[in-house]
C-alpha atoms as a PDB file:
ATOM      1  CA  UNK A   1     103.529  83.721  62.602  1.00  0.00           C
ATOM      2  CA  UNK A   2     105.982  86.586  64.469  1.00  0.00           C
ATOM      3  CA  UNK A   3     102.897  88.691  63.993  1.00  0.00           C
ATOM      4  CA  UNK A   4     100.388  86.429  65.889  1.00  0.00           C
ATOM      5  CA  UNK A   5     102.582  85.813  68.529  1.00  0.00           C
ATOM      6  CA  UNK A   6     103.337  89.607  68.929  1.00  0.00           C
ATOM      7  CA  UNK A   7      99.403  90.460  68.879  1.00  0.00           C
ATOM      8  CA  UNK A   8      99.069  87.785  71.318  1.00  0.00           C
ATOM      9  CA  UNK A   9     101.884  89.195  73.691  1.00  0.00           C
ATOM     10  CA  UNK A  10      99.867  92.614  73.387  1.00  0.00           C
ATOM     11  CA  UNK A  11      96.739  91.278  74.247  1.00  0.00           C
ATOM     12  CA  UNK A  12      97.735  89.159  77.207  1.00  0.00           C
ATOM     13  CA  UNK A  13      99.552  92.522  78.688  1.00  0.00           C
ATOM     14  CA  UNK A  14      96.322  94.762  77.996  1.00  0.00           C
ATOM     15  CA  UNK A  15      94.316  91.621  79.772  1.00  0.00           C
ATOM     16  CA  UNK A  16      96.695  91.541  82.467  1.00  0.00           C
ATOM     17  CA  UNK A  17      96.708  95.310  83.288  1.00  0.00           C
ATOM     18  CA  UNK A  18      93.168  95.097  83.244  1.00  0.00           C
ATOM     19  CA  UNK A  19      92.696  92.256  86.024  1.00  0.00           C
ATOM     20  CA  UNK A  20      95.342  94.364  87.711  1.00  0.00           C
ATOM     21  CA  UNK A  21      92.961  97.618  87.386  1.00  0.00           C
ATOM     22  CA  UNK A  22      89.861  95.553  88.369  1.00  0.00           C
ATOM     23  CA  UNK A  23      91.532  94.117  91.081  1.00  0.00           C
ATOM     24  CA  UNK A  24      92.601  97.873  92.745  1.00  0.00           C
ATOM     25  CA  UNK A  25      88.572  98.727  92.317  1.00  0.00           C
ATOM     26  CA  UNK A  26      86.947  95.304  93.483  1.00  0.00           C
ATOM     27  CA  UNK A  27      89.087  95.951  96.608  1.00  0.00           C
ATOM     28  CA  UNK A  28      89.307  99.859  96.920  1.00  0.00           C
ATOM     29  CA  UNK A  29      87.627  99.928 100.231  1.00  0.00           C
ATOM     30  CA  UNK A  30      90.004  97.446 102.357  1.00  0.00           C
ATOM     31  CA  UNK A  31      93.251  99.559 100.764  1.00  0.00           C
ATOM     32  CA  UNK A  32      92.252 102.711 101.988  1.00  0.00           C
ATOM     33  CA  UNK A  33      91.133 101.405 105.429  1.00  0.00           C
ATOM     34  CA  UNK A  34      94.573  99.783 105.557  1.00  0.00           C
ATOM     35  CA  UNK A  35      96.654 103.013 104.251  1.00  0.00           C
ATOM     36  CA  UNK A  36      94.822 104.654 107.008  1.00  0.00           C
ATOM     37  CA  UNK A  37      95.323 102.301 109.648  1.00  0.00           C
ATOM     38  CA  UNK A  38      98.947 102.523 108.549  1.00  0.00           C
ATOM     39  CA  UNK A  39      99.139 106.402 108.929  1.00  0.00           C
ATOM     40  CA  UNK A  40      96.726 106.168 112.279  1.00  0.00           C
ATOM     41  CA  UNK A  41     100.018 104.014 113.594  1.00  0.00           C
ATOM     42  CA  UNK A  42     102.714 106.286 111.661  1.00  0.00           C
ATOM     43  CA  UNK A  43     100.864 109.644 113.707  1.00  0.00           C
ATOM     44  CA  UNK A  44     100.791 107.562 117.353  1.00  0.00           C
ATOM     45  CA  UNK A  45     104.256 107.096 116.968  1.00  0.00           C
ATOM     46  CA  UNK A  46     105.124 110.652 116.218  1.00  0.00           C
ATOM     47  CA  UNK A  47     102.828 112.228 118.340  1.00  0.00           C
ATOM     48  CA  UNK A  48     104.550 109.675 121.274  1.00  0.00           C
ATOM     49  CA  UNK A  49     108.049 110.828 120.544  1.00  0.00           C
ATOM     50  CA  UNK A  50     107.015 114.590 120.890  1.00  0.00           C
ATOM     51  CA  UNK A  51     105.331 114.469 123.926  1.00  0.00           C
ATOM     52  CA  UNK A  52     108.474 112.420 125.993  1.00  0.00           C
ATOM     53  CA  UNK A  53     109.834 114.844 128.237  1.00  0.00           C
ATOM     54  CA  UNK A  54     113.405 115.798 126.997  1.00  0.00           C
ATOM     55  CA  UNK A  55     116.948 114.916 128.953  1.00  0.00           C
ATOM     56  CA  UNK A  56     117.165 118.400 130.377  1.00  0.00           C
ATOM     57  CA  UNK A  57     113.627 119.146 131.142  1.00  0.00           C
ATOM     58  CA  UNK A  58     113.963 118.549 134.908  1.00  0.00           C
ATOM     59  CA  UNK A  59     116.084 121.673 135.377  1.00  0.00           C
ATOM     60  CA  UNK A  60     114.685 125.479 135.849  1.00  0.00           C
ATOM     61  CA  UNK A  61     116.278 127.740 133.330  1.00  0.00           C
ATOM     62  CA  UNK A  62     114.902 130.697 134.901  1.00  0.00           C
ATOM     63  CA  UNK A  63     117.112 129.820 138.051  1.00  0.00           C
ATOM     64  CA  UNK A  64     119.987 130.997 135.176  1.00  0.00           C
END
């Protein structure tokens, strides 16, 4: 009886991890346009931040 119920538990994980794997494939597509809308956003936001002029900016060095 142990036995059944551990070939049971086996198969239930190997059929889970396969709806899991069929899942990822069936929706491939719509995760990489969302892991790239997701870095599109991540490289705005840094390519904002480097282009803000700086605290000290304003003043001519060359003057020094």
């Amino acid at each position: 009886m142990k036995t059944a119920r551990f070939i049971l538990k086996i198969v239930a994980t190997v059929m889970a991890a396969a709806a899991v794997v069929c899942t990822i494939v069936a929706f491939w597509d719509q995760i990489m346009d969302l892991f790239d809308a997701i870095a599109d956003k991540v490289e705005e936001k840094r390519a904002d931040r480097r282009f803000q002029p700086a605290e000290f900016d304003d003043y001519d060095d060359s003057i020094l």
